[in-house]
Protein backbone atom coordinates (compact mmCIF):
# COMPACT_ATOMS: atom_id res chain seq x y z
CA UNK A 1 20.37 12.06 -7.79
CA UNK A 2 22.12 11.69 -10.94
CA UNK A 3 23.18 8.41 -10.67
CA UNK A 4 20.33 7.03 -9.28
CA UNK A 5 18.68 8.29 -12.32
CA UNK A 6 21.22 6.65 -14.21
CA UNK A 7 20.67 2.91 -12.67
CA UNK A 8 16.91 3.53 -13.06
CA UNK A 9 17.86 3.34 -16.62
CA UNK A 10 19.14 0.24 -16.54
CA UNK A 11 16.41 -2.24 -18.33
CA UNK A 12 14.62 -4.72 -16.16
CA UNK A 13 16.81 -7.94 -16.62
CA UNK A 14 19.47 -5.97 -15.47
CA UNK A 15 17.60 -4.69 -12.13
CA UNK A 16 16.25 -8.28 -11.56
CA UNK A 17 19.42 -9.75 -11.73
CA UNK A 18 20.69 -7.43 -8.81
CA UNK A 19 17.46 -8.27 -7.31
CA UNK A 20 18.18 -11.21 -7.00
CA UNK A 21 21.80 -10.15 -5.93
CA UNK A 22 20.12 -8.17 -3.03
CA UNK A 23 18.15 -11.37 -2.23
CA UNK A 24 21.20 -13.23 -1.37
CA UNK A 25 22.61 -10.72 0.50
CA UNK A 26 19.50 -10.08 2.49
CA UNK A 27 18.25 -13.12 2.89
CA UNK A 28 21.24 -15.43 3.52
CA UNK A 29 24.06 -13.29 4.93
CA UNK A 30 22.32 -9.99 6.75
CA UNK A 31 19.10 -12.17 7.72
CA UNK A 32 17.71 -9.07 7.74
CA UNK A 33 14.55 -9.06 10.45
CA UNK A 34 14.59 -12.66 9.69
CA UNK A 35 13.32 -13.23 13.33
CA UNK A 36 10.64 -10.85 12.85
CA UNK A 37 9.49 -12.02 9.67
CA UNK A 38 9.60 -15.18 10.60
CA UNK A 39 7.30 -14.48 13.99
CA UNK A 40 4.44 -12.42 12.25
CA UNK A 41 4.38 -15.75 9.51
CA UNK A 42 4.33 -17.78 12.19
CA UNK A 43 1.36 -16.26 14.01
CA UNK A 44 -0.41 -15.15 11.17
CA UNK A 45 -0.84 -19.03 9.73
CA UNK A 46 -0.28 -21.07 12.89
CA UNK A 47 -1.99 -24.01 10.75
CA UNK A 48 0.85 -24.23 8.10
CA UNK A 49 3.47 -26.57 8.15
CA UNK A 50 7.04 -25.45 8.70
CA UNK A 51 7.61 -25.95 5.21
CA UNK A 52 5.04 -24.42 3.80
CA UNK A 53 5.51 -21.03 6.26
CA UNK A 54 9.56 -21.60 5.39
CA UNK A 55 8.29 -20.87 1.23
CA UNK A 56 6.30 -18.00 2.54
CA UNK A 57 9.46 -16.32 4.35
CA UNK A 58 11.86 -17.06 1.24
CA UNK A 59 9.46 -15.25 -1.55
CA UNK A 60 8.56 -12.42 1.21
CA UNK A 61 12.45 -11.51 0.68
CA UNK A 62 12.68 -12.21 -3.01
CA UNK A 63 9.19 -9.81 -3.62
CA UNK A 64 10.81 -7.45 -0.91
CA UNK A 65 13.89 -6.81 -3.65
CA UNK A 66 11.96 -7.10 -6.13
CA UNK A 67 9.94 -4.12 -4.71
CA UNK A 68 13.26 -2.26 -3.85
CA UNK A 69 14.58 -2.50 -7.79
CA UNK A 70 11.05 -1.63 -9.21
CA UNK A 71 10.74 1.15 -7.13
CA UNK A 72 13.89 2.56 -8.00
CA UNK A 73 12.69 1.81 -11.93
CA UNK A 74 9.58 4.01 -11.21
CA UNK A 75 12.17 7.91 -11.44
CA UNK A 76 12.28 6.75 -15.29
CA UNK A 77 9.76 4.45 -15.90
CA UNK A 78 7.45 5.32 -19.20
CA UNK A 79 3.94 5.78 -18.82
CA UNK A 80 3.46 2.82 -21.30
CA UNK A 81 5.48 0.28 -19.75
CA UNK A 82 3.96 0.86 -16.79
CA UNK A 83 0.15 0.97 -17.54
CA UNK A 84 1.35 -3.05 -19.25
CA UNK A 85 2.76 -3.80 -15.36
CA UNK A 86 0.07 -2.45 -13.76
CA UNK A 87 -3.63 -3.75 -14.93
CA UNK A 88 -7.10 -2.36 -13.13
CA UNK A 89 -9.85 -5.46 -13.87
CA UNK A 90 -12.84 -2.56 -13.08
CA UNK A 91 -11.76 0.93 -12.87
CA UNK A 92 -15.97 1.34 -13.65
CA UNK A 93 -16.35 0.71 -10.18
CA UNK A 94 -15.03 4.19 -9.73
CA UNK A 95 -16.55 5.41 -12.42
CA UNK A 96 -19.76 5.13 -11.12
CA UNK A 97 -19.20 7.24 -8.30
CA UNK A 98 -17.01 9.88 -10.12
CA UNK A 99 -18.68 10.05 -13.23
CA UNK A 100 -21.70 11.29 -11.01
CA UNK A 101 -19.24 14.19 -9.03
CA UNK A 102 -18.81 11.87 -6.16
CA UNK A 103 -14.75 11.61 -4.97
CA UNK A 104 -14.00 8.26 -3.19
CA UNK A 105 -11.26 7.24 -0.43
CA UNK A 106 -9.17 4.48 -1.69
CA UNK A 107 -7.34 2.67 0.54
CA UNK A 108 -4.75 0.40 -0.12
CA UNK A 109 -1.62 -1.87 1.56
CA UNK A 110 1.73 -2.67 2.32
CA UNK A 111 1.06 -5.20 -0.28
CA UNK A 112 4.12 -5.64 -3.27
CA UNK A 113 4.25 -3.08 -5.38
CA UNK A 114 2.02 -0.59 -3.86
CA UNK A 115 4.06 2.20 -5.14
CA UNK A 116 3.45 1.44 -8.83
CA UNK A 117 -0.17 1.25 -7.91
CA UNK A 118 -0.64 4.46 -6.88
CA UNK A 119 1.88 5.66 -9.90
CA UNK A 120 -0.21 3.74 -12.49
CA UNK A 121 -3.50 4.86 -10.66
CA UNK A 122 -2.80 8.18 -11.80
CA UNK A 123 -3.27 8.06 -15.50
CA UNK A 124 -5.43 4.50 -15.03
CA UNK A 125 -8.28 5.92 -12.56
CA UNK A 126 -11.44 7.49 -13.82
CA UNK A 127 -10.41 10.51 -11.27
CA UNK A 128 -6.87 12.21 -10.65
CA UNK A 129 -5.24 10.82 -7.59
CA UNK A 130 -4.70 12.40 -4.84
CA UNK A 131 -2.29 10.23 -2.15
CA UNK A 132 -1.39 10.41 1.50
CA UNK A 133 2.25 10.27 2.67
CA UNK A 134 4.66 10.40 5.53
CA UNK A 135 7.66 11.79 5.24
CA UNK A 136 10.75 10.36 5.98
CA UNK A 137 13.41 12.32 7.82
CA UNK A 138 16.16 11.82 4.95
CA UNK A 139 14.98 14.87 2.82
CA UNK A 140 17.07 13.94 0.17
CA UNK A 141 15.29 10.78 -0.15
CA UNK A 142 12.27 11.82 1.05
CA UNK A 143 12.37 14.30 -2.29
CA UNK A 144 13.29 11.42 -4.73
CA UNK A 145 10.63 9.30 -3.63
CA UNK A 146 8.08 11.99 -3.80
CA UNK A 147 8.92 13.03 -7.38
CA UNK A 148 8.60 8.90 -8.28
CA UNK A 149 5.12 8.97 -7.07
CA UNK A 150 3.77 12.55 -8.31
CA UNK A 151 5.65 12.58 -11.82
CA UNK A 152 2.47 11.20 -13.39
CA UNK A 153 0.18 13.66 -11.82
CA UNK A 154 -0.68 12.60 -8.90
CA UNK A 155 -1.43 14.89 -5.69
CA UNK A 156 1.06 14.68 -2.28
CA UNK A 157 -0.88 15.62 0.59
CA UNK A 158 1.11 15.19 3.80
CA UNK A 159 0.05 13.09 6.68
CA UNK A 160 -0.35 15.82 9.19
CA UNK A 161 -1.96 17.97 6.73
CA UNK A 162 -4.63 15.57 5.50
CA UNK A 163 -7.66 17.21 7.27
CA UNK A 164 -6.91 20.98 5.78
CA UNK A 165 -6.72 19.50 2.27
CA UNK A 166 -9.94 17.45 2.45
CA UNK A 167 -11.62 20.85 3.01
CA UNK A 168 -9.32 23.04 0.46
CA UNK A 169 -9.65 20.29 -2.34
CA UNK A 170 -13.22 19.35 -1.44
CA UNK A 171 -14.91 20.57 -4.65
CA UNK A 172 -12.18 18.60 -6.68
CA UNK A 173 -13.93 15.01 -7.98
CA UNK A 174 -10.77 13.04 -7.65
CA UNK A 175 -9.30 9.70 -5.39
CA UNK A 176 -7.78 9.90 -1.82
CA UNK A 177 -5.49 7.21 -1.76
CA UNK A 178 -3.82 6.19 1.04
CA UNK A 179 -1.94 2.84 2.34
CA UNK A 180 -3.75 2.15 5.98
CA UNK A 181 -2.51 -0.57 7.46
CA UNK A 182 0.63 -0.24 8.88
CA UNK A 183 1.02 0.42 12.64
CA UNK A 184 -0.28 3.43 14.28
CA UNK A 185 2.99 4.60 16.03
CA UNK A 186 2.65 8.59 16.51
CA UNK A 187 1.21 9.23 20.49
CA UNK A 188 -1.46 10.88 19.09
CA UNK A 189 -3.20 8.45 16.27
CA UNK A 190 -6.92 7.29 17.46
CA UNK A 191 -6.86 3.62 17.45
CA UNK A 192 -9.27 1.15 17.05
CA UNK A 193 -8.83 -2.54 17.46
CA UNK A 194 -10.15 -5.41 15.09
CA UNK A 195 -9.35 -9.36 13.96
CA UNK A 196 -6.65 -9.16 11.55
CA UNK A 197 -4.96 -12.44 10.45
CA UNK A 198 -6.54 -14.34 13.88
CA UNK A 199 -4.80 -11.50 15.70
CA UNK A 200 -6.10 -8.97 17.48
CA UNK A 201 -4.58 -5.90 16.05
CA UNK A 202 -4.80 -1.91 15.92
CA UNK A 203 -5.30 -0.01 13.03
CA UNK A 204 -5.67 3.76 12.29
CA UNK A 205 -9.05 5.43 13.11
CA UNK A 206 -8.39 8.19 10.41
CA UNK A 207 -9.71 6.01 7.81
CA UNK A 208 -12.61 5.99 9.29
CA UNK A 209 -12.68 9.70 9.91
CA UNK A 210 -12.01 10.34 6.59
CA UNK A 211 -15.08 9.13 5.40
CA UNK A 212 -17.37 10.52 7.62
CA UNK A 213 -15.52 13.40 7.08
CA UNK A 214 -16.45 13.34 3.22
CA UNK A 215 -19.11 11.46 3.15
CA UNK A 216 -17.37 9.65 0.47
CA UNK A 217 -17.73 6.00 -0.66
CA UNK A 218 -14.65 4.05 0.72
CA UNK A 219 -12.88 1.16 -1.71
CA UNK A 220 -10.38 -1.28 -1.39
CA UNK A 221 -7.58 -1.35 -4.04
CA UNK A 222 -6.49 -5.32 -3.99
CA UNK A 223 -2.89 -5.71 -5.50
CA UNK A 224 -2.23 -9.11 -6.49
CA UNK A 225 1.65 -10.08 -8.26
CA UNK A 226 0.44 -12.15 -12.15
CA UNK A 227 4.59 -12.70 -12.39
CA UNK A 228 7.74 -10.97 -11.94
CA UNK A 229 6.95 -7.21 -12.55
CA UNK A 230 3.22 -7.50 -13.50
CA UNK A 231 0.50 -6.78 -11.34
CA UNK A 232 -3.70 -6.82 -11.80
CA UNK A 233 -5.25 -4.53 -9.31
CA UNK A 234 -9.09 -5.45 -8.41
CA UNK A 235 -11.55 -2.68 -6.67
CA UNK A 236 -13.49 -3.60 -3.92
CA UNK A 237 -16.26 -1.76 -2.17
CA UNK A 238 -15.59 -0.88 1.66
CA UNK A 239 -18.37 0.88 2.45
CA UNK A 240 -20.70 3.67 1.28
CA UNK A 241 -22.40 6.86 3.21
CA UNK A 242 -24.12 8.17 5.24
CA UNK A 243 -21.57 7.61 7.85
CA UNK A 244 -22.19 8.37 11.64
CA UNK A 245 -19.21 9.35 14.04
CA UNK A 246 -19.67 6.33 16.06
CA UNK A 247 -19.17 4.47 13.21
CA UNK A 248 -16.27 1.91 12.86
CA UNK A 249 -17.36 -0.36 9.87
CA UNK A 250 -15.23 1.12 7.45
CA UNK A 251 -12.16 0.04 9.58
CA UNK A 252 -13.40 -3.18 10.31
CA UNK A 253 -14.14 -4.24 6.70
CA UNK A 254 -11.17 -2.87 5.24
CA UNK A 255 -9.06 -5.48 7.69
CA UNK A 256 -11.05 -8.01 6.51
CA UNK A 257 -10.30 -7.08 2.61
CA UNK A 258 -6.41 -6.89 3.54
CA UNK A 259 -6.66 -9.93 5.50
CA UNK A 260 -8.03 -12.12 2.23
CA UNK A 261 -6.10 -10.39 0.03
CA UNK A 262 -2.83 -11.59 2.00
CA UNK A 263 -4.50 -15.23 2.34
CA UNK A 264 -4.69 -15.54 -1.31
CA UNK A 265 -1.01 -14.32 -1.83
CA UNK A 266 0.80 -14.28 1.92
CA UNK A 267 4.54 -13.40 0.00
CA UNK A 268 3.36 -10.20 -1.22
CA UNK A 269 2.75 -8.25 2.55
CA UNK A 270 5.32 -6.47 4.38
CA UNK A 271 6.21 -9.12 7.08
CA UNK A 272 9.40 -7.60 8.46
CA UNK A 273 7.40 -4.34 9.09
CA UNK A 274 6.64 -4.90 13.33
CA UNK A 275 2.93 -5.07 12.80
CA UNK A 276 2.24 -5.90 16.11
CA UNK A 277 4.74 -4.25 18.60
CA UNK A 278 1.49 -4.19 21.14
CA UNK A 279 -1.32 -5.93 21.10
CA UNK A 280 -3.61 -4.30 23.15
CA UNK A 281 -4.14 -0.30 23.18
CA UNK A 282 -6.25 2.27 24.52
CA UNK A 283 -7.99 4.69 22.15
């Protein structure tokens, strides 16, 4: 722990410079999930040119290190540095749902750095921040990287412990965030398929249930990269209750938020995570 504390230290030339160390590694000698990145790219903008998807692929890997140094930066980052890398254009958006005692669901995605976002949300946000995480089964790193994200104040609430924390923190006005678009892999996630990047895709129902769970209003948190370790973040509204179980608009426009978001800057996703292992699922 010590010395990754240590190499957090280090100032940011330093970390993009072995960024960009990592890149060559990863990129050029390990190919690492090349294929795969190469395949979702591929399918997700069958119009490009080769070229074009070819600069796509290349500054996927270079944002991909990138996100590995900055995330290691965020165990010593200061709250000032951080709240000058990470921008929200119209926290009032939020602010006119909690300023009125109203908590909201913000979902987010895979998209570069997402981990400073919800960092930064915590002392940026009209609301505290309350996130949504799985861990992973390395507990020592599992520990690190929940002491990155909670050392500003934000709230872990485990994956599998989601619902009995809605109910136990329901009288707190504060922000559920959660990144919701990566594939639902556990046998027992509800499913619901939508259009996502011309594909058909599956994405987690709990979204969904979360809001008509809450009756919350649901927004979209839209990362976009200004230059190398700055990012704006713009709000977007999802949806707003009543909600009815039947429901699945919440799901359906949130795809359709990530999927423009990823149009207007396609190197930013995470393309070597296997999006699409199956394309067609049962609920």
């Amino acid at each position: 722990m010590w010395l990754l504390k240590l190499l957090a230290r280090l100032p940011f030339r330093v970390l993009y410079l072995f960024s960009d160390f990592l890149f060559l590694v990863s990129y050029r000698i390990l190919a690492y999930r090349r294929r795969l990145v190469r395949s979702n790219i591929h399918n997700s903008f069958p119009h490009l040119s080769d070229l074009e998807k070819l600069k796509i692929e290349r500054a996927y890997y270079k944002n991909l290190c990138d996100y590995a140094v900055e995330t290691l930066k965020l165990i010593t980052i200061e709250r000032g540095s951080l709240q000058k890398r990470v921008r929200f254009l119209n926290p009032e958006l939020m602010a006119s749902y909690t300023d009125n005692g109203q908590s909201v669901i913000v979902l987010s995605s895979h998209t570069f750095n997402w981990e400073w976002l919800i960092a930064a949300g915590s002392f940026s946000l009209p609301a505290p921040v309350d996130f949504v995480y799985q861990p992973v089964k390395n507990s020592f790193f599992d520990l690190i990287m929940l002491e990155a994200r909670s050392r500003f104040g934000a709230y872990a609430v485990k994956r599998n412990e989601l619902a009995r924390e809605l109910i136990k923190r329901k009288d707190i006005v504060r922000a559920i965030a959660v990144v919701a678009d990566q594939y639902p892999g556990h046998g027992n996630d509800k499913r619901h398929l939508t259009k996502f990047l011309g594909q058909d895709t599956v994405f987690f129902f709990g979204s969904q249930q979360m809001a008509t769970l809450t009756q919350a209003p649901v927004l979209y948190a839209s990362l976009k990269k200004v230059k190398r370790g700055f990012y704006t973040c713009q709000l977007e509204l999802v949806g707003e209750p009543p909600y009815q179980k039947t429901d699945t608009f919440i799901i359906d426009n949130y795809a359709q938020a990530v999927d423009k978001s990823i149009r207007e800057q396609p190197s930013g996703w995470l393309w070597s995570h296997n999006r699409w292992k199956k394309r067609h699922l049962k609920n």
